[in-house]
PDB file of N, CA and C in Angstrom:
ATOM      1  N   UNK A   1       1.349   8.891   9.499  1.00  0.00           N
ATOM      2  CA  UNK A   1       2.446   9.136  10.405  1.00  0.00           C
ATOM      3  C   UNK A   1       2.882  10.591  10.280  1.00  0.00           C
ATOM      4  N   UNK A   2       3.210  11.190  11.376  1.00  0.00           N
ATOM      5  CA  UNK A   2       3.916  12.776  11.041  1.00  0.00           C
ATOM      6  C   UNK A   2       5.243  12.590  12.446  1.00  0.00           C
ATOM      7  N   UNK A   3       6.361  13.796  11.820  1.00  0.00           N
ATOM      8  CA  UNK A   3       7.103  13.504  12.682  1.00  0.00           C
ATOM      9  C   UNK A   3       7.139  13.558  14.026  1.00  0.00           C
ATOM     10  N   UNK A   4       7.751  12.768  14.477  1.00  0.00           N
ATOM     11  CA  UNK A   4       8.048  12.889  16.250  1.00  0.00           C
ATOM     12  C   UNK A   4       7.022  11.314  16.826  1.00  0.00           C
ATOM     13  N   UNK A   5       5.913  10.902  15.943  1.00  0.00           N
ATOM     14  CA  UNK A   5       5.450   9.412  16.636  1.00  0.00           C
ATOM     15  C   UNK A   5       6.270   8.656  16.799  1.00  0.00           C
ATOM     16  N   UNK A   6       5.785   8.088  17.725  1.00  0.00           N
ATOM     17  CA  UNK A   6       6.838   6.669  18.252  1.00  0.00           C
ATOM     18  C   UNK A   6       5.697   5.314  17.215  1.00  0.00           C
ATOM     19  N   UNK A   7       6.988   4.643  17.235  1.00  0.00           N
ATOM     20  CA  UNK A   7       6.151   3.660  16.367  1.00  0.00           C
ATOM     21  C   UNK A   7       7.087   2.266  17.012  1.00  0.00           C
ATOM     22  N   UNK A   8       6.327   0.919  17.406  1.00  0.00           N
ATOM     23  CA  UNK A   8       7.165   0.292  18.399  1.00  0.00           C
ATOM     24  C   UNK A   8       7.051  -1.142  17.429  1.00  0.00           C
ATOM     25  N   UNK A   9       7.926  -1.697  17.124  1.00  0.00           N
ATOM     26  CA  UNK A   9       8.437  -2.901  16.462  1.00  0.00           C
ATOM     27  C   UNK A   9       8.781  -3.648  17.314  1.00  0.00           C
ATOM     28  N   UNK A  10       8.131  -4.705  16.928  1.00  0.00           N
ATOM     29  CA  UNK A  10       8.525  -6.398  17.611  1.00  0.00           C
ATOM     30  C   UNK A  10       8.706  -7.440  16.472  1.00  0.00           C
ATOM     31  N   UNK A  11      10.097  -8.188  16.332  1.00  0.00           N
ATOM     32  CA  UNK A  11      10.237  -8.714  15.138  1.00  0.00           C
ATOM     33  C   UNK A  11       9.891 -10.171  15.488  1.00  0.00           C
ATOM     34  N   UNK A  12      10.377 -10.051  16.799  1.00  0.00           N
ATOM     35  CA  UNK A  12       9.508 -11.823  17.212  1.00  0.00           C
ATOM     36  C   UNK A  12       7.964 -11.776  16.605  1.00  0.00           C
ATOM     37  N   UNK A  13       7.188 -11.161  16.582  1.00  0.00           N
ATOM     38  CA  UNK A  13       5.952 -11.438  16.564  1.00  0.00           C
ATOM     39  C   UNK A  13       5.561 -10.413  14.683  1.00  0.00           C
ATOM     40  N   UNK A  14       6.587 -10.409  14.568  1.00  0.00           N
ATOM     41  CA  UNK A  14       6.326  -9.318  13.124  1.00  0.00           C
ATOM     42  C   UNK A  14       5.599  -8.364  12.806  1.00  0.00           C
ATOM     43  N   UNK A  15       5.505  -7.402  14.215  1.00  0.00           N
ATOM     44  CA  UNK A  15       4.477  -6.335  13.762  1.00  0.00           C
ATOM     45  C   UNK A  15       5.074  -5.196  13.700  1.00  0.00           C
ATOM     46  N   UNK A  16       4.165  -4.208  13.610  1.00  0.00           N
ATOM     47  CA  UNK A  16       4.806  -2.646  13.369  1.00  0.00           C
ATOM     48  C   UNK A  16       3.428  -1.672  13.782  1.00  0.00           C
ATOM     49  N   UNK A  17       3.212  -1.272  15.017  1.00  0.00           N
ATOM     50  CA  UNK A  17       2.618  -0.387  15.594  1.00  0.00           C
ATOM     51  C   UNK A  17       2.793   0.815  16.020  1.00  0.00           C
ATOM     52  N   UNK A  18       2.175   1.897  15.491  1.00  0.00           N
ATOM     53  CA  UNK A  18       2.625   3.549  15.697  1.00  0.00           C
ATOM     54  C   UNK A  18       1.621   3.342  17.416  1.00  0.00           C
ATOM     55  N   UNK A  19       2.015   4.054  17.794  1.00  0.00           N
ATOM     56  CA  UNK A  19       1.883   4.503  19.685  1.00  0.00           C
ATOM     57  C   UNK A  19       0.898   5.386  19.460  1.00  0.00           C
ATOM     58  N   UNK A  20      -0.261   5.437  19.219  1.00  0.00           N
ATOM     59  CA  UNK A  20      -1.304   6.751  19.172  1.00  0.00           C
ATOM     60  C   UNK A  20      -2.566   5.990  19.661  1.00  0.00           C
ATOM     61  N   UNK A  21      -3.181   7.163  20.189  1.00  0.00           N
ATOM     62  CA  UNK A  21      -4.561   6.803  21.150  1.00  0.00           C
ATOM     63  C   UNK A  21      -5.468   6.747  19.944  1.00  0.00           C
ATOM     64  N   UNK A  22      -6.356   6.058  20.211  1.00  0.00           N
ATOM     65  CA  UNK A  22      -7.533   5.440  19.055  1.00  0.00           C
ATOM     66  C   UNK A  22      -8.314   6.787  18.957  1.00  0.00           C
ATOM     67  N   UNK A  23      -8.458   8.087  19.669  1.00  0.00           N
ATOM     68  CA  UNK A  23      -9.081   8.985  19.318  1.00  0.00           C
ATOM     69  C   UNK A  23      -7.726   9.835  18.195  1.00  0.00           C
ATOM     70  N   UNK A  24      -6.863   9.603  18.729  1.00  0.00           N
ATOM     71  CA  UNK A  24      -5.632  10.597  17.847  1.00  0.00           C
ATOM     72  C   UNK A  24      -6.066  10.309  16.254  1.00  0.00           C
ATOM     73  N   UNK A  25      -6.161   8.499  16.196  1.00  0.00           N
ATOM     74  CA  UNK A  25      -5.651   7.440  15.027  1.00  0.00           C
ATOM     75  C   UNK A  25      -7.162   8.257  14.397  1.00  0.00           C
ATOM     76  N   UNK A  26      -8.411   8.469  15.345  1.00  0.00           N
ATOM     77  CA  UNK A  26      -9.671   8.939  14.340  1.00  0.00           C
ATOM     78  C   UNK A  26      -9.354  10.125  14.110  1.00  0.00           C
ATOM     79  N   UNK A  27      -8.978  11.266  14.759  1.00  0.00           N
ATOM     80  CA  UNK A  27      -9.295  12.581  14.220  1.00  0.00           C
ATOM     81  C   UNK A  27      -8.092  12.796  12.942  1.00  0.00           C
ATOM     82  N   UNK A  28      -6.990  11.301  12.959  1.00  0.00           N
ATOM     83  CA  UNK A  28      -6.625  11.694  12.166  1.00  0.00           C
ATOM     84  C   UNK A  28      -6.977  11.281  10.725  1.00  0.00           C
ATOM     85  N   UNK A  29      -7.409  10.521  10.883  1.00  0.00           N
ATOM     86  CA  UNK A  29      -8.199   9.703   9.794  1.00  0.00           C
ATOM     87  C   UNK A  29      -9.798  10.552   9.015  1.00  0.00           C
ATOM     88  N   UNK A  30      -9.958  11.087  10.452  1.00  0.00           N
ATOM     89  CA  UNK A  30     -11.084  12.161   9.488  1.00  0.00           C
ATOM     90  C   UNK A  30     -10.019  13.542   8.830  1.00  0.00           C
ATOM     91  N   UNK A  31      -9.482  13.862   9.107  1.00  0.00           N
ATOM     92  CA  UNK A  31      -8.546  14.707   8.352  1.00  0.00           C
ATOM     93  C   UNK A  31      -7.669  14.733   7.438  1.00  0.00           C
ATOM     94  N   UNK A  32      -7.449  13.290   6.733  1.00  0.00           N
ATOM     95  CA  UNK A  32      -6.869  13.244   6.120  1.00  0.00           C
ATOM     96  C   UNK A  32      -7.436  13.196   4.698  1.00  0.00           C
ATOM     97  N   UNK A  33      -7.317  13.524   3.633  1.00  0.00           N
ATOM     98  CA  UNK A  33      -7.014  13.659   1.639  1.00  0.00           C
ATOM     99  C   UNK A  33      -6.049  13.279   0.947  1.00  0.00           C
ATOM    100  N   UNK A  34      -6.556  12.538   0.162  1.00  0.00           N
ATOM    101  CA  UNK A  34      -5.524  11.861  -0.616  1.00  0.00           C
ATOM    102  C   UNK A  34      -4.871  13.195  -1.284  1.00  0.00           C
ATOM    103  N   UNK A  35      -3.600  13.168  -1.589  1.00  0.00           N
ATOM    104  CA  UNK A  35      -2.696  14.347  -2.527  1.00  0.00           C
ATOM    105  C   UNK A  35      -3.147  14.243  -3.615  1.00  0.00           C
ATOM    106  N   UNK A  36      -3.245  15.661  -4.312  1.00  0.00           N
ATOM    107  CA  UNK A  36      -3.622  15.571  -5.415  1.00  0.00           C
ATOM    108  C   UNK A  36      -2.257  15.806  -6.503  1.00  0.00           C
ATOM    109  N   UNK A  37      -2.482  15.222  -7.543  1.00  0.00           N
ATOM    110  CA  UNK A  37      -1.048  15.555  -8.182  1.00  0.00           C
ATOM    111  C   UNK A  37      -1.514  15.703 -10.000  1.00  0.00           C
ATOM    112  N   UNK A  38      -0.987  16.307 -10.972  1.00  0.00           N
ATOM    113  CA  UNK A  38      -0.818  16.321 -12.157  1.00  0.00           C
ATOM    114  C   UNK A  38      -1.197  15.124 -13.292  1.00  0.00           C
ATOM    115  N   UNK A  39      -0.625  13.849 -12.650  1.00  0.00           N
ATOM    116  CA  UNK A  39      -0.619  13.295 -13.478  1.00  0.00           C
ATOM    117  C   UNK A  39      -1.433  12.039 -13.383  1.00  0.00           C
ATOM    118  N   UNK A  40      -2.287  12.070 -14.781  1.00  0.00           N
ATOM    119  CA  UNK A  40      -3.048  11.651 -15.158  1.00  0.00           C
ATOM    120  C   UNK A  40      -3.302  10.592 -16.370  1.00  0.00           C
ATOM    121  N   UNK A  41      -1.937  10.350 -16.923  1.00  0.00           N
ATOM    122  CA  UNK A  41      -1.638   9.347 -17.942  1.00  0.00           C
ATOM    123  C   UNK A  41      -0.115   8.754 -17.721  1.00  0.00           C
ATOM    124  N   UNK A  42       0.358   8.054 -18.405  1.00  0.00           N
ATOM    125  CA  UNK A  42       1.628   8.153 -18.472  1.00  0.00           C
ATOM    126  C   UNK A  42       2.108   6.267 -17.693  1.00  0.00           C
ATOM    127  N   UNK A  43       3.111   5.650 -18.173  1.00  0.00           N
ATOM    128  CA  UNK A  43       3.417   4.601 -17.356  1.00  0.00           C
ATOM    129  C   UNK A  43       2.963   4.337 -15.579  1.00  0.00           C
ATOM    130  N   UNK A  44       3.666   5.100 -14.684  1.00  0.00           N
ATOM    131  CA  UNK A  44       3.255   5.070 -13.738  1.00  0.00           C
ATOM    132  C   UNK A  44       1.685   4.679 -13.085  1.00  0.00           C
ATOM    133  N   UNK A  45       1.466   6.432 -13.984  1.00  0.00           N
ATOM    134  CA  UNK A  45      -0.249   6.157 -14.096  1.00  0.00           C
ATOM    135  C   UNK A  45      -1.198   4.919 -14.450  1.00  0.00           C
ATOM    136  N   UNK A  46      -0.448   4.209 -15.083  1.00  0.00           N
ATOM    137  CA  UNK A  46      -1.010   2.839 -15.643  1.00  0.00           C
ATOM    138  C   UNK A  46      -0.384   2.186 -14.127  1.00  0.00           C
ATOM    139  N   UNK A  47       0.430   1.906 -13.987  1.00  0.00           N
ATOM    140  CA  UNK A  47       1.052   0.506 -12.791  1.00  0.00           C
ATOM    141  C   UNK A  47      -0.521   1.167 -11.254  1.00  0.00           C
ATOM    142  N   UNK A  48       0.157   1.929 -11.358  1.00  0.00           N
ATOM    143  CA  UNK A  48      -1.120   2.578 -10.269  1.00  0.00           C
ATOM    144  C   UNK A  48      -2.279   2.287  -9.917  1.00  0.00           C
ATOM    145  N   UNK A  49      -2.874   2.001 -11.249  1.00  0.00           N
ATOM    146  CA  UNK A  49      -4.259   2.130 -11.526  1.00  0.00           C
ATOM    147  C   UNK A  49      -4.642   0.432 -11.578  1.00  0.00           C
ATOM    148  N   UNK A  50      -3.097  -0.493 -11.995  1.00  0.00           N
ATOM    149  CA  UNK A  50      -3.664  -2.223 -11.976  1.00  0.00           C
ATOM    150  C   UNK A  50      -2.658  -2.526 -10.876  1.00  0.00           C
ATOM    151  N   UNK A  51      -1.837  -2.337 -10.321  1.00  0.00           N
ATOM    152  CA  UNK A  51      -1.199  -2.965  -9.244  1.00  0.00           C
ATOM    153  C   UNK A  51      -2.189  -3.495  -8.123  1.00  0.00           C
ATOM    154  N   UNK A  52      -1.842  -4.776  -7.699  1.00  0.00           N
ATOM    155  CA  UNK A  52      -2.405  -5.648  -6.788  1.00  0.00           C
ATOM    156  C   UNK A  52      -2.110  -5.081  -5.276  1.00  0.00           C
ATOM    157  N   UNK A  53      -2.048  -5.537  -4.089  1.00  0.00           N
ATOM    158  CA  UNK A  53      -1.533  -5.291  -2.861  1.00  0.00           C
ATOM    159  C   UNK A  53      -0.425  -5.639  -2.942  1.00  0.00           C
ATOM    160  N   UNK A  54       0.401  -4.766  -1.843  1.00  0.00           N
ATOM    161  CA  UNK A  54       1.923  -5.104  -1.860  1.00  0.00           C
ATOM    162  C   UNK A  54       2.138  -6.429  -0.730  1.00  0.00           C
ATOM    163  N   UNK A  55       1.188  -6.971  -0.158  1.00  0.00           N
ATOM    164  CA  UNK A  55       1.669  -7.930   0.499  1.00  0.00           C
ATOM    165  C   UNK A  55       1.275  -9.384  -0.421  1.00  0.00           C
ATOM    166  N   UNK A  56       0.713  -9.329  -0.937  1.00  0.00           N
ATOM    167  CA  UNK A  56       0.649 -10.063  -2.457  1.00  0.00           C
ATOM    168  C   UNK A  56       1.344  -9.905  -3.702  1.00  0.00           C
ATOM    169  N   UNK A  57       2.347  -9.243  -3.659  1.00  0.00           N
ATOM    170  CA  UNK A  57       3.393  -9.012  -4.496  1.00  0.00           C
ATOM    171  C   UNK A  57       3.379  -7.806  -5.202  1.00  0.00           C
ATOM    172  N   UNK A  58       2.386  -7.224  -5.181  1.00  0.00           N
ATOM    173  CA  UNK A  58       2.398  -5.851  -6.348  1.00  0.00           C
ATOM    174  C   UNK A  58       2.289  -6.627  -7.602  1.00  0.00           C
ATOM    175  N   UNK A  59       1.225  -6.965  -7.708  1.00  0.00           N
ATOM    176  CA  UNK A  59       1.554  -7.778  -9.337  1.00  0.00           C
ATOM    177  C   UNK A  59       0.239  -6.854  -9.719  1.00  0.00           C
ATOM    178  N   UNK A  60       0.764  -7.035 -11.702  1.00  0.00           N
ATOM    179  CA  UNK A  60      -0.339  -6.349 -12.282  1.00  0.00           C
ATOM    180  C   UNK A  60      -0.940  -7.475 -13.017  1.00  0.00           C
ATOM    181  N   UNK A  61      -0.967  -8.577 -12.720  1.00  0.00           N
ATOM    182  CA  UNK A  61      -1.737  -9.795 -13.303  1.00  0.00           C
ATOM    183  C   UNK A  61      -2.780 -10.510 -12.549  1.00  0.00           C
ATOM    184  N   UNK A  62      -3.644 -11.213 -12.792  1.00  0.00           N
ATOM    185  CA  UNK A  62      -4.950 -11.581 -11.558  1.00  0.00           C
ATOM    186  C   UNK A  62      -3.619 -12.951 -11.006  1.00  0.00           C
ATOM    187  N   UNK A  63      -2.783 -13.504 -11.962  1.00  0.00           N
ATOM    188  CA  UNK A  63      -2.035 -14.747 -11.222  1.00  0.00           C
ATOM    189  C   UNK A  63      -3.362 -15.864 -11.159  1.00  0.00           C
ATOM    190  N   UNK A  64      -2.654 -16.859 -10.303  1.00  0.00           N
ATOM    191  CA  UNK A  64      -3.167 -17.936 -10.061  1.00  0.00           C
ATOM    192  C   UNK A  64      -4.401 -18.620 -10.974  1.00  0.00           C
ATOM    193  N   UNK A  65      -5.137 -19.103 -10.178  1.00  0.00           N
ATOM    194  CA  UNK A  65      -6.179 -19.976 -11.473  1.00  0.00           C
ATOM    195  C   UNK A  65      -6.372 -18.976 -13.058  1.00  0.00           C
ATOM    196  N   UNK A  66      -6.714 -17.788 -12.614  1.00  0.00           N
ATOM    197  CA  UNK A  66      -6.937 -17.243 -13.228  1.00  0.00           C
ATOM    198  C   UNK A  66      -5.849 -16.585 -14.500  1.00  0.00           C
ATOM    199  N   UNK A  67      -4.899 -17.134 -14.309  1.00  0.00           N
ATOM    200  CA  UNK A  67      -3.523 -17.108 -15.271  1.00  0.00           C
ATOM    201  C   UNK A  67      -3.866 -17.942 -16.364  1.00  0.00           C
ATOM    202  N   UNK A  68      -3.958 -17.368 -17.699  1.00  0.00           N
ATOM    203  CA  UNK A  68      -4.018 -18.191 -18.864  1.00  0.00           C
ATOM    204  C   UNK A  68      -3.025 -18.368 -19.898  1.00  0.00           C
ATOM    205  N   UNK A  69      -2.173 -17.462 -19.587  1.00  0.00           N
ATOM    206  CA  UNK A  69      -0.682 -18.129 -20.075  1.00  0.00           C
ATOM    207  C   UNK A  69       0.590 -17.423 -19.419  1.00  0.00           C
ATOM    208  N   UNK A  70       1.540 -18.172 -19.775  1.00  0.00           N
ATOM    209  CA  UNK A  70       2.683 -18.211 -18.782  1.00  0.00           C
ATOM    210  C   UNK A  70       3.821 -17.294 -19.950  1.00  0.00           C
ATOM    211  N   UNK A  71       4.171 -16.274 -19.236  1.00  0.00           N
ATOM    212  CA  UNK A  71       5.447 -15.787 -20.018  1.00  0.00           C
ATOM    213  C   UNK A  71       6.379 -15.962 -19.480  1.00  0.00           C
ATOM    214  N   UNK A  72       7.264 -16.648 -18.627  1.00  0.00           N
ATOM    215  CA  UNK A  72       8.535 -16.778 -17.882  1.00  0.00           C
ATOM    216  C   UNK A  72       9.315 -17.350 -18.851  1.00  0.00           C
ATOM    217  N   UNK A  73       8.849 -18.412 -20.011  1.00  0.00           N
ATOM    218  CA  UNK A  73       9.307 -19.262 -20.440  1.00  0.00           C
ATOM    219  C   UNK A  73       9.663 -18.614 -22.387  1.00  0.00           C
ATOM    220  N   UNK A  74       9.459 -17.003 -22.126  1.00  0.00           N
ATOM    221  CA  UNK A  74       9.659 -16.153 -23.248  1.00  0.00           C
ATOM    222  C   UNK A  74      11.290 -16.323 -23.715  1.00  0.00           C
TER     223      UNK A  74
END
């Protein structure tokens, strides 16, 4: 996203669409680099590196079957 896109929300249907032509969405996609930044250890650096998807919770555990013990109950 950069400033000035229109981006058009419909909550009936729960989406969230930026307004750009499918050639815009490629040339911008070939132009883009991830930021580079400093840091290379450190807490963060760890959550970063095991965090799950955020529409799956951001968890840093595999969860489900694959859960072999339960700490809630610490």
């Amino acid at each position: 996203m950069r400033d000035g896109d229109y981006i058009a929300i419909d909550a009936v249907a729960g989406t969230i669409d930026v307004e750009l032509s499918a050639q815009e969405l490629e040339e911008r996609r070939k132009a883009w680099a991830p930021r580079m930044h400093d840091f290379q250890s450190g807490a963060l650096w760890k959550y970063a590196q095991t965090v799950g998807d955020a529409e799956r919770g951001a968890v840093t555990q595999p969860g489900g079957k694959a859960e072999t013990h339960t700490y809630a109950d610490i």
